[in-house]
N, C-alpha and C. Protein backbone atom coordinates (compact mmCIF):
# COMPACT_ATOMS: atom_id res chain seq x y z
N UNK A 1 7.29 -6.13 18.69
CA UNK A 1 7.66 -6.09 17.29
C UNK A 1 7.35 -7.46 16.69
N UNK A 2 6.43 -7.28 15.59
CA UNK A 2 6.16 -8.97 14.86
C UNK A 2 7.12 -9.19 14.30
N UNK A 3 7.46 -10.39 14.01
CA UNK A 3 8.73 -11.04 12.93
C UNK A 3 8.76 -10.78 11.63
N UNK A 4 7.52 -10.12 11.27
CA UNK A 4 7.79 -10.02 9.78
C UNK A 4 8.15 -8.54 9.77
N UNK A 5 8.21 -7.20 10.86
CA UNK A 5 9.13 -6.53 11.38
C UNK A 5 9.91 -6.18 11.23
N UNK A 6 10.75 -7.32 12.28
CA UNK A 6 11.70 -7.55 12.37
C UNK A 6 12.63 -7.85 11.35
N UNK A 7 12.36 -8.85 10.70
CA UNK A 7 12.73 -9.42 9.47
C UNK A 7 13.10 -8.12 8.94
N UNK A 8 12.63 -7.20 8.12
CA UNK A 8 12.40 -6.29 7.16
C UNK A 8 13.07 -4.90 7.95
N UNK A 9 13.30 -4.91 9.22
CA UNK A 9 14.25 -3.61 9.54
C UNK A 9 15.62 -3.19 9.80
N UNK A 10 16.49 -3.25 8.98
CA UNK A 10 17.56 -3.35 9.23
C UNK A 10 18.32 -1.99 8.81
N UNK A 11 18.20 -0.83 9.66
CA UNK A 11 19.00 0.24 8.94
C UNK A 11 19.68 0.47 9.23
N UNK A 12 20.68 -0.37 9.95
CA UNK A 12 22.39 -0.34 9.24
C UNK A 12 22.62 -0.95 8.23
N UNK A 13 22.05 -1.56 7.55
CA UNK A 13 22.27 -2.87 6.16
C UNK A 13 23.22 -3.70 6.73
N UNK A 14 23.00 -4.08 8.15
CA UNK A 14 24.09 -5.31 8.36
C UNK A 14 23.96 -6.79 7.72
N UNK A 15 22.40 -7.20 7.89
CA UNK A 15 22.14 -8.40 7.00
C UNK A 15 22.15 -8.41 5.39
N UNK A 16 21.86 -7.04 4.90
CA UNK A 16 21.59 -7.58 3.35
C UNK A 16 22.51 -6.68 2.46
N UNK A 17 23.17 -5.77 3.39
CA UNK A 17 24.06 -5.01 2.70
C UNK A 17 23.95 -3.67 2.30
N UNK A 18 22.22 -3.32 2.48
CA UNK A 18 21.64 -1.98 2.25
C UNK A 18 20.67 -2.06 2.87
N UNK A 19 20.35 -0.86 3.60
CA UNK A 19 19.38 -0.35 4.88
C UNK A 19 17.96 -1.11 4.28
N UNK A 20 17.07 -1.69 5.09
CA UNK A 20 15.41 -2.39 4.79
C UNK A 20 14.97 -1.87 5.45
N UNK A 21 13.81 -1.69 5.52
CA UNK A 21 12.69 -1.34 6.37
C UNK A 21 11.41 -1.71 5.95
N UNK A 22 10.52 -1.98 6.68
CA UNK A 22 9.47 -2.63 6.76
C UNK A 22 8.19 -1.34 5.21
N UNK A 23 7.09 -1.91 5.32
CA UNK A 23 6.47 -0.97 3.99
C UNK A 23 5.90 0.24 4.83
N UNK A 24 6.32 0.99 4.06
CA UNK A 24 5.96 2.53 4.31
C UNK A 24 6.63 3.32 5.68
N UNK A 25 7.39 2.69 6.64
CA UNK A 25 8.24 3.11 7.54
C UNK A 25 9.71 3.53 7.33
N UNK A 26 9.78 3.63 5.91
CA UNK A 26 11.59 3.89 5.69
C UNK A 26 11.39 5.60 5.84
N UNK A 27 12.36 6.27 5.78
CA UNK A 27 12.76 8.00 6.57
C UNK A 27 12.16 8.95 5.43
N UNK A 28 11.60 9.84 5.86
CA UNK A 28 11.29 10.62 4.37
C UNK A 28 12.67 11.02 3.56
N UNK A 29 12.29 10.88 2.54
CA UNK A 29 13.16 11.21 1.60
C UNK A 29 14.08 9.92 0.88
N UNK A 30 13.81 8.71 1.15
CA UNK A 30 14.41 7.63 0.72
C UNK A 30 13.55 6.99 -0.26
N UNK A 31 13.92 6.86 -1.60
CA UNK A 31 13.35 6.31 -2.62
C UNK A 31 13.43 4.56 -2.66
N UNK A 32 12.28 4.17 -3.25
CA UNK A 32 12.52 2.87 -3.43
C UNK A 32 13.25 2.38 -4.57
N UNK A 33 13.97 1.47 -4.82
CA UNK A 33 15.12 0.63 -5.98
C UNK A 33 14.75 1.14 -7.05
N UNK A 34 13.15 0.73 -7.30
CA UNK A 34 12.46 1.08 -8.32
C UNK A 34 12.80 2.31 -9.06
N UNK A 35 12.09 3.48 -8.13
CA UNK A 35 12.20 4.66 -8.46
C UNK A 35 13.68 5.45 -8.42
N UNK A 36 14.94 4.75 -8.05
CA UNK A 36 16.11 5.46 -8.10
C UNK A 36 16.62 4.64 -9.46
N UNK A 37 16.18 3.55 -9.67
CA UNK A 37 17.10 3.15 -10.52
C UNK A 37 16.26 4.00 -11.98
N UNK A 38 15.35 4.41 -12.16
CA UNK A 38 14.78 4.90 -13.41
C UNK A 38 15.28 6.61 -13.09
N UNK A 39 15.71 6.69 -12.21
CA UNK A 39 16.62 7.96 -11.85
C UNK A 39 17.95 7.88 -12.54
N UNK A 40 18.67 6.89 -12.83
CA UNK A 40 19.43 6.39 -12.84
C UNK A 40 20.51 6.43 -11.79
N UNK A 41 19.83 6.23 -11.04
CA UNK A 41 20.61 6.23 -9.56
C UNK A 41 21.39 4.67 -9.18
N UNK A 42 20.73 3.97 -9.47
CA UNK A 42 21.20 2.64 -8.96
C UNK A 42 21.18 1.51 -10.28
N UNK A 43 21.76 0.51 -10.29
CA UNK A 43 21.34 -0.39 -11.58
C UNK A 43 19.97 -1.21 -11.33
N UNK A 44 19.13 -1.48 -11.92
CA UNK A 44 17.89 -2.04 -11.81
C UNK A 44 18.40 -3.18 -11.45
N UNK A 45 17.65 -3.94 -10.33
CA UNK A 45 17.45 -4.99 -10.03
C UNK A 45 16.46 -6.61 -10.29
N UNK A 46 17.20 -7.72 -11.16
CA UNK A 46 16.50 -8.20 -11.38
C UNK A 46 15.72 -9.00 -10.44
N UNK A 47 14.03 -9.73 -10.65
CA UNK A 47 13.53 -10.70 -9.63
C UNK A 47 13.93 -12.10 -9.93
């Protein structure tokens, strides 16, 4: 597993508080921030 991986997989959200996963390896059916928050699923996140 490379570190940048590593870094980026965390699906318990123990480090950041909500499940990460590396690009394009998260579970089918899990939307990105982006696309839930224009769902209004989540509050948009600023950068």
């Amino acid at each position: 597993m490379g570190a940048a991986y590593a870094k980026c997989y965390d699906p318990s959200g123990a480090r950041y508080g909500v499940p990460t996963f590396p690009w394009r390896l998260a579970p089918d059916g899990l939307a990105p921030v982006a696309s839930s928050a224009r769902r209004g699923c989540v509050r948009a996140v600023s950068r």
